[in-house]
PDB file of N, CA and C in Angstrom:
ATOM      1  N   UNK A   1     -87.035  63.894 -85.227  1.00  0.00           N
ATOM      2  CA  UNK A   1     -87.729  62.959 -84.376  1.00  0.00           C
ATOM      3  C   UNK A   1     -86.796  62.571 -83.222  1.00  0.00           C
ATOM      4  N   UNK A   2     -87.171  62.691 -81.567  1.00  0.00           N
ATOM      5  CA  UNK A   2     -85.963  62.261 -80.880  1.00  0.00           C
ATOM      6  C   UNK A   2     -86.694  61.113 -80.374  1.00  0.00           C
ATOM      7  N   UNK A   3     -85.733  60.337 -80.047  1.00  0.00           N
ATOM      8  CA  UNK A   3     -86.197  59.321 -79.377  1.00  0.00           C
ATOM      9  C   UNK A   3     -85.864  58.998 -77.490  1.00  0.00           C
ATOM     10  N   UNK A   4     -86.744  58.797 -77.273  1.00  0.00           N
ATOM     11  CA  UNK A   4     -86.672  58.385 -75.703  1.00  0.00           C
ATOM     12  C   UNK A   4     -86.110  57.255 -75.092  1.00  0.00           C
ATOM     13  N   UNK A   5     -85.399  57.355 -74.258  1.00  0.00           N
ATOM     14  CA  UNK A   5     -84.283  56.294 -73.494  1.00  0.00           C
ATOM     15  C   UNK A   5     -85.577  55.462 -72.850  1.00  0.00           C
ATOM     16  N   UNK A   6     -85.316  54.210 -72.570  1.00  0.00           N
ATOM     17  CA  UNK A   6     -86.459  53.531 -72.206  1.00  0.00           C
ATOM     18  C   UNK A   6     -86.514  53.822 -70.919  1.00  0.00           C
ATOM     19  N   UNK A   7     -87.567  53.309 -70.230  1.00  0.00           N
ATOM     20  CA  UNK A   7     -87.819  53.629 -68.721  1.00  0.00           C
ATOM     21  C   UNK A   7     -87.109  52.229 -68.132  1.00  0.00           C
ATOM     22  N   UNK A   8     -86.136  52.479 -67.064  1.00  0.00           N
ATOM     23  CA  UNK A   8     -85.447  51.527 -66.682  1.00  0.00           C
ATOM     24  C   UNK A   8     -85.734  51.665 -64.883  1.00  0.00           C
ATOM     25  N   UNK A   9     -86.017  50.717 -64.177  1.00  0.00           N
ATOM     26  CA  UNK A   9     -86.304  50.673 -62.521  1.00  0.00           C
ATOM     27  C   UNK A   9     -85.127  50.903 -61.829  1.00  0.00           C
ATOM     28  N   UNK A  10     -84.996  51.650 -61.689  1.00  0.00           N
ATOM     29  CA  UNK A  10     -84.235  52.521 -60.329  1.00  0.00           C
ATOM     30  C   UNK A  10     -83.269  50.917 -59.960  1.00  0.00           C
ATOM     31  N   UNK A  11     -82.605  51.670 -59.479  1.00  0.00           N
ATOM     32  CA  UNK A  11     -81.285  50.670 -58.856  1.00  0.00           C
ATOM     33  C   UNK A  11     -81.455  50.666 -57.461  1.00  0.00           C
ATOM     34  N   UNK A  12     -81.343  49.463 -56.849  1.00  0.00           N
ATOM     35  CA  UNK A  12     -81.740  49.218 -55.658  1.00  0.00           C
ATOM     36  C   UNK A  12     -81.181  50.032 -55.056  1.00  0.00           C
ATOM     37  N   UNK A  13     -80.055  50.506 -55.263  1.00  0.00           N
ATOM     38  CA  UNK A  13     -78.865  51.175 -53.910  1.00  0.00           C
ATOM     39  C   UNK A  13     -80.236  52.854 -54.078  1.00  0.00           C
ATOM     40  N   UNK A  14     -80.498  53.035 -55.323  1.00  0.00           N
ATOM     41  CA  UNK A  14     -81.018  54.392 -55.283  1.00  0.00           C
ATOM     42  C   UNK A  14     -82.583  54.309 -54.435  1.00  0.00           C
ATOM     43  N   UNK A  15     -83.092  53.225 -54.247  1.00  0.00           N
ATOM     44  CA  UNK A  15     -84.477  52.864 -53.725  1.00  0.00           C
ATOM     45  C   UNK A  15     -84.000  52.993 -52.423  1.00  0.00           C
ATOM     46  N   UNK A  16     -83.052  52.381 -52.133  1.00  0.00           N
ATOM     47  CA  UNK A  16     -82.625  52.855 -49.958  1.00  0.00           C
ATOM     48  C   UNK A  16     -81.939  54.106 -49.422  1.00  0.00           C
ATOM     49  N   UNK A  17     -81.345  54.958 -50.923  1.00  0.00           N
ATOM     50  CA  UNK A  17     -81.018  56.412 -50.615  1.00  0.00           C
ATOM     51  C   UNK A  17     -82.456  56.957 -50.454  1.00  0.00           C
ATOM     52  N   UNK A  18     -83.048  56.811 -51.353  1.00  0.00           N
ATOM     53  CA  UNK A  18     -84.534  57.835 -51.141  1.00  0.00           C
ATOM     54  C   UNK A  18     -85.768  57.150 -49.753  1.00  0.00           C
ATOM     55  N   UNK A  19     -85.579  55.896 -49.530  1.00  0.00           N
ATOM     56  CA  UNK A  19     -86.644  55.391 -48.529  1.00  0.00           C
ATOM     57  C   UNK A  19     -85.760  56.109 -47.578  1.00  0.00           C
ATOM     58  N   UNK A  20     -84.834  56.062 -47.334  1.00  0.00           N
ATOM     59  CA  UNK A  20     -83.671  56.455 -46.147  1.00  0.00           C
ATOM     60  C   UNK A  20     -84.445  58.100 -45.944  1.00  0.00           C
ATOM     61  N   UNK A  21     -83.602  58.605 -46.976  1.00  0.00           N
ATOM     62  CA  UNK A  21     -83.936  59.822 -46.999  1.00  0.00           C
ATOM     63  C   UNK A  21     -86.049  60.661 -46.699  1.00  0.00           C
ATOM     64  N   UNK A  22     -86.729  59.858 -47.467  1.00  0.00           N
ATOM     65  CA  UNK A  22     -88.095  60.173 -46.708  1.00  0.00           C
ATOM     66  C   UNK A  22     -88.311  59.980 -45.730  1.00  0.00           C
ATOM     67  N   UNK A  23     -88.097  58.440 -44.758  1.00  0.00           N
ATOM     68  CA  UNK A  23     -87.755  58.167 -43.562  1.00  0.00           C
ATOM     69  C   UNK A  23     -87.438  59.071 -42.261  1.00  0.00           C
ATOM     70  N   UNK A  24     -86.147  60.164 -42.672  1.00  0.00           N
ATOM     71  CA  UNK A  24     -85.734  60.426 -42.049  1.00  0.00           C
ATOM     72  C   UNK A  24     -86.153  61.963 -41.941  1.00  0.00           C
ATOM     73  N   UNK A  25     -86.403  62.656 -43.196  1.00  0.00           N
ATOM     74  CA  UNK A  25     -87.909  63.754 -43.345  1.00  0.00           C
ATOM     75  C   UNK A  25     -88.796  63.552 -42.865  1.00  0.00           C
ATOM     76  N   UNK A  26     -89.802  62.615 -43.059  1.00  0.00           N
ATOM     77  CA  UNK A  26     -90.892  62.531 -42.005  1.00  0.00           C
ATOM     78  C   UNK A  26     -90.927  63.164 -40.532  1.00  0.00           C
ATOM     79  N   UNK A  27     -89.752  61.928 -40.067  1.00  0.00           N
ATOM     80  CA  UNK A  27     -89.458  61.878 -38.704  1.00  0.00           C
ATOM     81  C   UNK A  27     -89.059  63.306 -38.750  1.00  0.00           C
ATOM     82  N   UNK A  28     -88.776  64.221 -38.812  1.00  0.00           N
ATOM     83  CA  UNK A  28     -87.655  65.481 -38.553  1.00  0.00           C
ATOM     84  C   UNK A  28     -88.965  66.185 -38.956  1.00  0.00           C
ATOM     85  N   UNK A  29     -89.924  66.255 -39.682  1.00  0.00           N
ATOM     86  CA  UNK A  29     -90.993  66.940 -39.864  1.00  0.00           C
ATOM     87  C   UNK A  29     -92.199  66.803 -38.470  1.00  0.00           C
ATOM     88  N   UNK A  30     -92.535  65.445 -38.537  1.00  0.00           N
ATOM     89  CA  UNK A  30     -93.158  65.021 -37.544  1.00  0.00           C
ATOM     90  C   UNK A  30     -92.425  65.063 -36.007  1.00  0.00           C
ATOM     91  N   UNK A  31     -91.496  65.908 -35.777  1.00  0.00           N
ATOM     92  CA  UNK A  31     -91.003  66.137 -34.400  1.00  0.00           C
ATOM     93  C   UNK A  31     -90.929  67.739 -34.475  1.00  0.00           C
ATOM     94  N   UNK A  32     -91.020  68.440 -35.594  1.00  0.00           N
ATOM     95  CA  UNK A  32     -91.275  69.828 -35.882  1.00  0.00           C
ATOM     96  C   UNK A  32     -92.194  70.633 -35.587  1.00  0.00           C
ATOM     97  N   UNK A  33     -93.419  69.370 -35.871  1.00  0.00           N
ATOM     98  CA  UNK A  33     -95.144  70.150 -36.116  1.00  0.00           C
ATOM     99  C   UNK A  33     -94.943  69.912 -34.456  1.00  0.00           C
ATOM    100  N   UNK A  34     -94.499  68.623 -33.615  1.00  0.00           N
ATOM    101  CA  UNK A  34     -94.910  68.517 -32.243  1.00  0.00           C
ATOM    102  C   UNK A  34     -94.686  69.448 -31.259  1.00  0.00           C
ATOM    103  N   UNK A  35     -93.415  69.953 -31.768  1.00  0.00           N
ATOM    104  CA  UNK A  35     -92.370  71.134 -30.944  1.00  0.00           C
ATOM    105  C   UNK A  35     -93.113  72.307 -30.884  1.00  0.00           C
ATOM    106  N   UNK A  36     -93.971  72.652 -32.366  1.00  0.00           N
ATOM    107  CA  UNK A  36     -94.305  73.768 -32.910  1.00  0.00           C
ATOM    108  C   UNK A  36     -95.734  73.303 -31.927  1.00  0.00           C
ATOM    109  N   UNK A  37     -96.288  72.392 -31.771  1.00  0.00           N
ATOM    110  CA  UNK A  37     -97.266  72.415 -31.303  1.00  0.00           C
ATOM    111  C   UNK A  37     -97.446  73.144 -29.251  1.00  0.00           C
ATOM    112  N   UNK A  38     -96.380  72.002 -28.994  1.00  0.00           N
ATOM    113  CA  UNK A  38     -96.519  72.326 -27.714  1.00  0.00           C
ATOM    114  C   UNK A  38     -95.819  73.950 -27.551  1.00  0.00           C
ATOM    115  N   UNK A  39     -94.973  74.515 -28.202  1.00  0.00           N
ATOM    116  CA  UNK A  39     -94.695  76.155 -28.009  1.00  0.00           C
ATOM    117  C   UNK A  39     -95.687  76.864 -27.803  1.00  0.00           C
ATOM    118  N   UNK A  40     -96.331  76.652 -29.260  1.00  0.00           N
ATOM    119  CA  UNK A  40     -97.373  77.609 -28.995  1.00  0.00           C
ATOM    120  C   UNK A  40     -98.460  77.242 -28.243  1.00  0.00           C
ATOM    121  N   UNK A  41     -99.000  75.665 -27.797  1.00  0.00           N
ATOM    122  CA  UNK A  41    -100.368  75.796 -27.183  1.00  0.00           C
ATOM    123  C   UNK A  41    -100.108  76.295 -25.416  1.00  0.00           C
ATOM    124  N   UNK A  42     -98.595  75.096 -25.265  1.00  0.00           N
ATOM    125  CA  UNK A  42     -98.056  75.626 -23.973  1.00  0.00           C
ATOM    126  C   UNK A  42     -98.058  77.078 -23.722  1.00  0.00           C
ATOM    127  N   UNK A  43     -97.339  77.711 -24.429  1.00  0.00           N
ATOM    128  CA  UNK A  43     -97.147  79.303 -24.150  1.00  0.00           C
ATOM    129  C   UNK A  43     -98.627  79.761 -24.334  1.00  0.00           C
ATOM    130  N   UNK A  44     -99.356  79.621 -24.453  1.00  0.00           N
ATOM    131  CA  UNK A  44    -100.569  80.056 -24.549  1.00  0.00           C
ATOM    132  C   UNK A  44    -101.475  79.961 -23.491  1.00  0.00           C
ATOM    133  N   UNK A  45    -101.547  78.408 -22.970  1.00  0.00           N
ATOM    134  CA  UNK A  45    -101.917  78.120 -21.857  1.00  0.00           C
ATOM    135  C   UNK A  45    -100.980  78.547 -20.341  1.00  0.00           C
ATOM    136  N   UNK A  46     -99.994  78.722 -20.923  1.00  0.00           N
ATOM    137  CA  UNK A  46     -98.963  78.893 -19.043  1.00  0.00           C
ATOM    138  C   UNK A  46     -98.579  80.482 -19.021  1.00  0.00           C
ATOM    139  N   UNK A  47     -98.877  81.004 -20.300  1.00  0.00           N
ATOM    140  CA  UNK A  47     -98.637  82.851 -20.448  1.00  0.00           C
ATOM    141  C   UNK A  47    -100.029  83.665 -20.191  1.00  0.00           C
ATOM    142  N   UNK A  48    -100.936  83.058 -20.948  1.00  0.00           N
ATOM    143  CA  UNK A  48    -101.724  84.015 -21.160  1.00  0.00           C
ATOM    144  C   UNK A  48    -103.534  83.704 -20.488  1.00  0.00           C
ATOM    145  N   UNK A  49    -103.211  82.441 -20.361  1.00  0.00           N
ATOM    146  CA  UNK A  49    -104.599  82.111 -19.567  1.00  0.00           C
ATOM    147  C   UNK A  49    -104.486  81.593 -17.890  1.00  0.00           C
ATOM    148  N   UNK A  50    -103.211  82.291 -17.498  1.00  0.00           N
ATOM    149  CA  UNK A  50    -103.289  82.584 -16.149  1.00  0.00           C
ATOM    150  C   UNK A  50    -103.309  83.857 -15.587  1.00  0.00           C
ATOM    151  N   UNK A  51    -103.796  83.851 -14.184  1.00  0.00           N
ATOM    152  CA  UNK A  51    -103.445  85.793 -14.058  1.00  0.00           C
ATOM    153  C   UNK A  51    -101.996  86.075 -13.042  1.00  0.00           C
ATOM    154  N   UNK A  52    -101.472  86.973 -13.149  1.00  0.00           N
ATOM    155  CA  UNK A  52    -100.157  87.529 -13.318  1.00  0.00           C
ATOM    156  C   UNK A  52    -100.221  87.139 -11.714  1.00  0.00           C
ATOM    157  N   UNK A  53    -100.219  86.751 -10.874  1.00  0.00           N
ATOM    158  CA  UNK A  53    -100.144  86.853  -9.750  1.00  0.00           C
ATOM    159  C   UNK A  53     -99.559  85.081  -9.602  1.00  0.00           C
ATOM    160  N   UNK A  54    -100.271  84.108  -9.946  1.00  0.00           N
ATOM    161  CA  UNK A  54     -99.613  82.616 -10.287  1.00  0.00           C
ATOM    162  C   UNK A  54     -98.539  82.694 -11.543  1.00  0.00           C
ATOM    163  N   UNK A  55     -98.481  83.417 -11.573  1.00  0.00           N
ATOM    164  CA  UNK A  55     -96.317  83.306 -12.776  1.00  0.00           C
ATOM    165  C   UNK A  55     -95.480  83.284 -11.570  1.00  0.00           C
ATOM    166  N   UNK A  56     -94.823  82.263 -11.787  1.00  0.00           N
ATOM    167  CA  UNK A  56     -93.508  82.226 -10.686  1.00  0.00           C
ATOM    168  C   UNK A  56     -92.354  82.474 -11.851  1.00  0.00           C
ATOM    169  N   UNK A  57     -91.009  82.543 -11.025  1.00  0.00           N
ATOM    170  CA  UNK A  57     -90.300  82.820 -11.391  1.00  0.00           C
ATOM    171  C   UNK A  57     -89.026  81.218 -10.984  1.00  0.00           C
ATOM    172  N   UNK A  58     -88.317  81.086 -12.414  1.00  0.00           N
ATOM    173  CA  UNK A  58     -87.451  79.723 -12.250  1.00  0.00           C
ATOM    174  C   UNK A  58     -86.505  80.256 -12.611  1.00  0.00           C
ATOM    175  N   UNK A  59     -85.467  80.671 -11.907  1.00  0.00           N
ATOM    176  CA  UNK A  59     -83.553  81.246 -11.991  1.00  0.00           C
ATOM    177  C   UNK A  59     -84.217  82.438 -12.933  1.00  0.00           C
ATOM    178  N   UNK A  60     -85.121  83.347 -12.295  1.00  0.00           N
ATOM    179  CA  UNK A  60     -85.223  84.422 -12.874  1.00  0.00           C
ATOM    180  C   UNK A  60     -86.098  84.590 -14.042  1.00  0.00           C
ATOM    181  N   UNK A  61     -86.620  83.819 -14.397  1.00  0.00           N
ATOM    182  CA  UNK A  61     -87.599  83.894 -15.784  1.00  0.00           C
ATOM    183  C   UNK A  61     -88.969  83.121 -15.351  1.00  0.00           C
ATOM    184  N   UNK A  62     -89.790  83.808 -15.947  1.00  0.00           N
ATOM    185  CA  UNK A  62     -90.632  83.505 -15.819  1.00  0.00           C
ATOM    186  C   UNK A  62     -91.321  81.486 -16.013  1.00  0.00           C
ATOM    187  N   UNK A  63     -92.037  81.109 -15.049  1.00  0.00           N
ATOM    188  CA  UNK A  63     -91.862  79.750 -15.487  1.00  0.00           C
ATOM    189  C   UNK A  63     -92.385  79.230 -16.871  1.00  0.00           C
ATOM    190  N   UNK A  64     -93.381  80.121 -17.042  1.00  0.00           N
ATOM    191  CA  UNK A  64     -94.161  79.396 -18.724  1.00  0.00           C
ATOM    192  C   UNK A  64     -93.159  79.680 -19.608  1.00  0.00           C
ATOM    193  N   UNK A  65     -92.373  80.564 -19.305  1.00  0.00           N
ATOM    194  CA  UNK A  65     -91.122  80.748 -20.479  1.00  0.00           C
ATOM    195  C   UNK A  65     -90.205  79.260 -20.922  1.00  0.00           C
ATOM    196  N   UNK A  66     -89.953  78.757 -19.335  1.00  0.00           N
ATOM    197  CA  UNK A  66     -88.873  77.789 -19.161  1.00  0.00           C
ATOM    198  C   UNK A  66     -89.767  76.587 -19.919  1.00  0.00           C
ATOM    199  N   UNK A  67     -91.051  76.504 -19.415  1.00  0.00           N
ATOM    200  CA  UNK A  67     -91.941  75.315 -19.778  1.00  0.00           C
ATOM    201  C   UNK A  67     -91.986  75.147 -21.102  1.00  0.00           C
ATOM    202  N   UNK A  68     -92.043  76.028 -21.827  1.00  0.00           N
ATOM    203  CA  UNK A  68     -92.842  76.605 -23.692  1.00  0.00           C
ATOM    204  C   UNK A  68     -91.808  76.607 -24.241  1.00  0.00           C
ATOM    205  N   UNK A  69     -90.290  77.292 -24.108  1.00  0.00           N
ATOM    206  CA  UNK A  69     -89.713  77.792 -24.643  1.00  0.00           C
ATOM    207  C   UNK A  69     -88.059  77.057 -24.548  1.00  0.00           C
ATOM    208  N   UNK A  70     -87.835  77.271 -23.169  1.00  0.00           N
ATOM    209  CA  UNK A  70     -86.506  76.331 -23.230  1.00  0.00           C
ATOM    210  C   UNK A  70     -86.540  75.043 -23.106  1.00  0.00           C
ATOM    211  N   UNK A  71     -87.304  74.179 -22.324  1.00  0.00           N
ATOM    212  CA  UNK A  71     -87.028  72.487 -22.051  1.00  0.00           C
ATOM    213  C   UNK A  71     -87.528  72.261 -23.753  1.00  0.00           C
ATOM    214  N   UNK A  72     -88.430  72.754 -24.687  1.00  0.00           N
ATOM    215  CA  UNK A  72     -88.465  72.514 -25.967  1.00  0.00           C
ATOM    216  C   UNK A  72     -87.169  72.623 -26.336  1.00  0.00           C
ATOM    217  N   UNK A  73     -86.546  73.175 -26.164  1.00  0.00           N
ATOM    218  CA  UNK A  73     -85.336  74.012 -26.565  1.00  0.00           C
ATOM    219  C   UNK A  73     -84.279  73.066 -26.413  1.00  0.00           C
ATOM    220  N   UNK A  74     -83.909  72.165 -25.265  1.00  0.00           N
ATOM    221  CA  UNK A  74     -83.120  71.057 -24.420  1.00  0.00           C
ATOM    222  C   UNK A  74     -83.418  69.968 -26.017  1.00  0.00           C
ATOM    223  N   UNK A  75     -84.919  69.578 -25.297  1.00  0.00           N
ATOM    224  CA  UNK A  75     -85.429  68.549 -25.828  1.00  0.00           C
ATOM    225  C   UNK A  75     -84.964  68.500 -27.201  1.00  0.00           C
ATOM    226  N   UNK A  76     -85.449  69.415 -28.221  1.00  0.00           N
ATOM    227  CA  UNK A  76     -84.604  69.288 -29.662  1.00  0.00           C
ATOM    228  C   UNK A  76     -83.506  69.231 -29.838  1.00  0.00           C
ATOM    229  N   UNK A  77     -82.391  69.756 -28.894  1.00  0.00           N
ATOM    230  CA  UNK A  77     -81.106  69.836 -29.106  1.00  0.00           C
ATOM    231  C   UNK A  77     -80.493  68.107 -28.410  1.00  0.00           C
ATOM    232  N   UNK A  78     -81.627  67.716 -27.721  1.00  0.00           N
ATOM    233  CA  UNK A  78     -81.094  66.507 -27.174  1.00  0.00           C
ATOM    234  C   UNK A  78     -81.263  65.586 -28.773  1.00  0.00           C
ATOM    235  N   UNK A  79     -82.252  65.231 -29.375  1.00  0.00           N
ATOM    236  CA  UNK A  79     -82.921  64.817 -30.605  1.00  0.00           C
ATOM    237  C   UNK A  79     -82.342  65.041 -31.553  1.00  0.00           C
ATOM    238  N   UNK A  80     -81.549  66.308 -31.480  1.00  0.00           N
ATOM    239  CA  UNK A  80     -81.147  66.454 -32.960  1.00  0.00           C
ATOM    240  C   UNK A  80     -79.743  65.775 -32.597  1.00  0.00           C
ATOM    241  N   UNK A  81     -79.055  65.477 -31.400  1.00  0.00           N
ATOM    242  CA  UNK A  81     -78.085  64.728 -31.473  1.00  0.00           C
ATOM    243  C   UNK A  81     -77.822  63.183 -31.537  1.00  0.00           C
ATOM    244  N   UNK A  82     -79.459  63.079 -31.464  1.00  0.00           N
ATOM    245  CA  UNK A  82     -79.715  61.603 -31.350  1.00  0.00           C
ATOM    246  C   UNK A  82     -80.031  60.836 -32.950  1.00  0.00           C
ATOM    247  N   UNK A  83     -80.814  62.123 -33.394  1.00  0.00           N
ATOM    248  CA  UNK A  83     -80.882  61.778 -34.970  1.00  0.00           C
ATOM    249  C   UNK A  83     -79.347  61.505 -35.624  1.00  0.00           C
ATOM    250  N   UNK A  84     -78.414  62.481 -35.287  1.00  0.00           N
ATOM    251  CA  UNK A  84     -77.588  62.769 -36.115  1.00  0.00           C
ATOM    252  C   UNK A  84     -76.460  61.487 -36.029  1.00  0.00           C
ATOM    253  N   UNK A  85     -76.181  61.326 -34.482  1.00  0.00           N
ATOM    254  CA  UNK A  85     -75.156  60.651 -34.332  1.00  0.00           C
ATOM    255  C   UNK A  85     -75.638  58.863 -34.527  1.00  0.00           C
ATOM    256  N   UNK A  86     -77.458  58.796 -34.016  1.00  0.00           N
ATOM    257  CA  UNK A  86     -77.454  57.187 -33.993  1.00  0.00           C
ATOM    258  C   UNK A  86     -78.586  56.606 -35.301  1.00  0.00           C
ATOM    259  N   UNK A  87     -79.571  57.835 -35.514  1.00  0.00           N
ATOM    260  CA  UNK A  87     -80.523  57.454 -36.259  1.00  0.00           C
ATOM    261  C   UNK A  87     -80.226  57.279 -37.482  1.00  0.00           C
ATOM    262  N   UNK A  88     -79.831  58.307 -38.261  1.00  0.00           N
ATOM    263  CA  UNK A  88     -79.742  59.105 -39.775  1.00  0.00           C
ATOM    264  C   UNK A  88     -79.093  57.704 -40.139  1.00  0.00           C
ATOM    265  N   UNK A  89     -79.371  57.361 -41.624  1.00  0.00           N
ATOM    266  CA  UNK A  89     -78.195  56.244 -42.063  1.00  0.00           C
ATOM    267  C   UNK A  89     -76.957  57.238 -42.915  1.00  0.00           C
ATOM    268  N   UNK A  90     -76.063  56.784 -42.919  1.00  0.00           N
ATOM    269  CA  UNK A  90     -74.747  56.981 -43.604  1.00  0.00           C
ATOM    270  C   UNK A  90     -74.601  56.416 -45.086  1.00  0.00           C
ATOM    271  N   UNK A  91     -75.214  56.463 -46.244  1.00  0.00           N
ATOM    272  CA  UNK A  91     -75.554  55.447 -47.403  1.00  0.00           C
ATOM    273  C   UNK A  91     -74.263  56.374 -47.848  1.00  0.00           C
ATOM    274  N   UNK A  92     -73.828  55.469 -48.598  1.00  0.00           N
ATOM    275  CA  UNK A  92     -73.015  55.563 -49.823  1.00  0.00           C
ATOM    276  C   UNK A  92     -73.544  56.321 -50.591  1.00  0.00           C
ATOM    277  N   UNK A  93     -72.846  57.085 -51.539  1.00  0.00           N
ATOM    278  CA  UNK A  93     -73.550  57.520 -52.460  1.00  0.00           C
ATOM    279  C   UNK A  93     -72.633  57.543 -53.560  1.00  0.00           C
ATOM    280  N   UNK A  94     -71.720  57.104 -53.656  1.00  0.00           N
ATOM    281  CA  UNK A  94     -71.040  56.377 -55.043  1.00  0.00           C
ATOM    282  C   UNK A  94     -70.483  57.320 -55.334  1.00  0.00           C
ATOM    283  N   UNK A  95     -69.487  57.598 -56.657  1.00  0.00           N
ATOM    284  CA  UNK A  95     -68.846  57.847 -57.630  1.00  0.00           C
ATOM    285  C   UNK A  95     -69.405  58.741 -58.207  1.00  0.00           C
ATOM    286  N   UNK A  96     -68.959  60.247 -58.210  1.00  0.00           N
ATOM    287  CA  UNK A  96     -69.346  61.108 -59.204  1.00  0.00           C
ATOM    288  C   UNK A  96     -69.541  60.528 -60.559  1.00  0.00           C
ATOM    289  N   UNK A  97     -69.886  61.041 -61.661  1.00  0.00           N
ATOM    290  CA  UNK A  97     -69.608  60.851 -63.002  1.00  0.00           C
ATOM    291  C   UNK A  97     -68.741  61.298 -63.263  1.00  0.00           C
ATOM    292  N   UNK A  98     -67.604  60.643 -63.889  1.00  0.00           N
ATOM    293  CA  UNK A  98     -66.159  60.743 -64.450  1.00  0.00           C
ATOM    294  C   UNK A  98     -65.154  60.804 -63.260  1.00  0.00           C
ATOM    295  N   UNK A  99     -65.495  60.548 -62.388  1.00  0.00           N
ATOM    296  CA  UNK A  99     -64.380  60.494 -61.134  1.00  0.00           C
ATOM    297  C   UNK A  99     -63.930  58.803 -60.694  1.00  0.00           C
ATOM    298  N   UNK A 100     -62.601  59.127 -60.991  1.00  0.00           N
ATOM    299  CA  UNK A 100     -62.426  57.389 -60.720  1.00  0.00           C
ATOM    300  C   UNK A 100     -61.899  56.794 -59.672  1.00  0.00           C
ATOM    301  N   UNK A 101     -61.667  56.038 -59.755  1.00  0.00           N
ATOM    302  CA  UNK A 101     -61.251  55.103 -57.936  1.00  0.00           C
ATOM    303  C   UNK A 101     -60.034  55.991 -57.892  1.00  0.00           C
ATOM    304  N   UNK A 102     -59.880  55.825 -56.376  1.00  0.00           N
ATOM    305  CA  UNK A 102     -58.688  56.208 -55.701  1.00  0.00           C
ATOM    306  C   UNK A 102     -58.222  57.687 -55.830  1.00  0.00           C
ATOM    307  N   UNK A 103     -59.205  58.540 -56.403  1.00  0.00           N
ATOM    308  CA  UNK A 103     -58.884  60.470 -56.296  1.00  0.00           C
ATOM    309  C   UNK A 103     -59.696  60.407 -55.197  1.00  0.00           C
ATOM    310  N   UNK A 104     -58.842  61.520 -54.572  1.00  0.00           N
ATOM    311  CA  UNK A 104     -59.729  62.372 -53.436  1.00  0.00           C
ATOM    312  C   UNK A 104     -60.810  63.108 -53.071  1.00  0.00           C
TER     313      UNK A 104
END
């Protein structure tokens, strides 16, 4: 017969690692689908439902390229430095099991 450890409520510190952590999934999901959105509807609309005669050219590439493809491109790399360095929280996350104060 084994017996079961009782059900005990989460420890607060572990309730603001995981809100933290969904928090910050969402957001990183929900700036994913947007990116993913405007690539493809942009490139769709500035590639393929114009005729070849209105494509200009921006430092050599085509402009729906620059529009669809790189300022997305800026834009996330601007975001992902903004997540990383000001958004994201930094939580603690404690003490291995069996590791004690003051080891490296």
């Amino acid at each position: 017969m084994t017996t079961e450890a009782p059900v005990t409520k989460p420890k607060a510190k572990e309730q603001r690692l995981l809100r933290n952590a969904r928090r910050e999934g969402l957001l990183i999901m929900a700036v994913w689908t947007a990116c993913l959105l405007w690539n493809i509807g942009s490139g769709y609309w500035l590639g393929y439902c114009r005729k070849s005669d209105d494509i200009g050219l921006i430092l050599g590439i085509p402009d729906w390229i620059c529009w669809s493809v790189i300022l997305p491109w800026i834009l996330c790399l601007a975001f992902s430095a903004w997540f990383c360095f000001v958004y994201m929280a930094d939580d603690d996350l404690g003490l291995d099991p069996g590791e004690e104060e003051g080891h490296a």
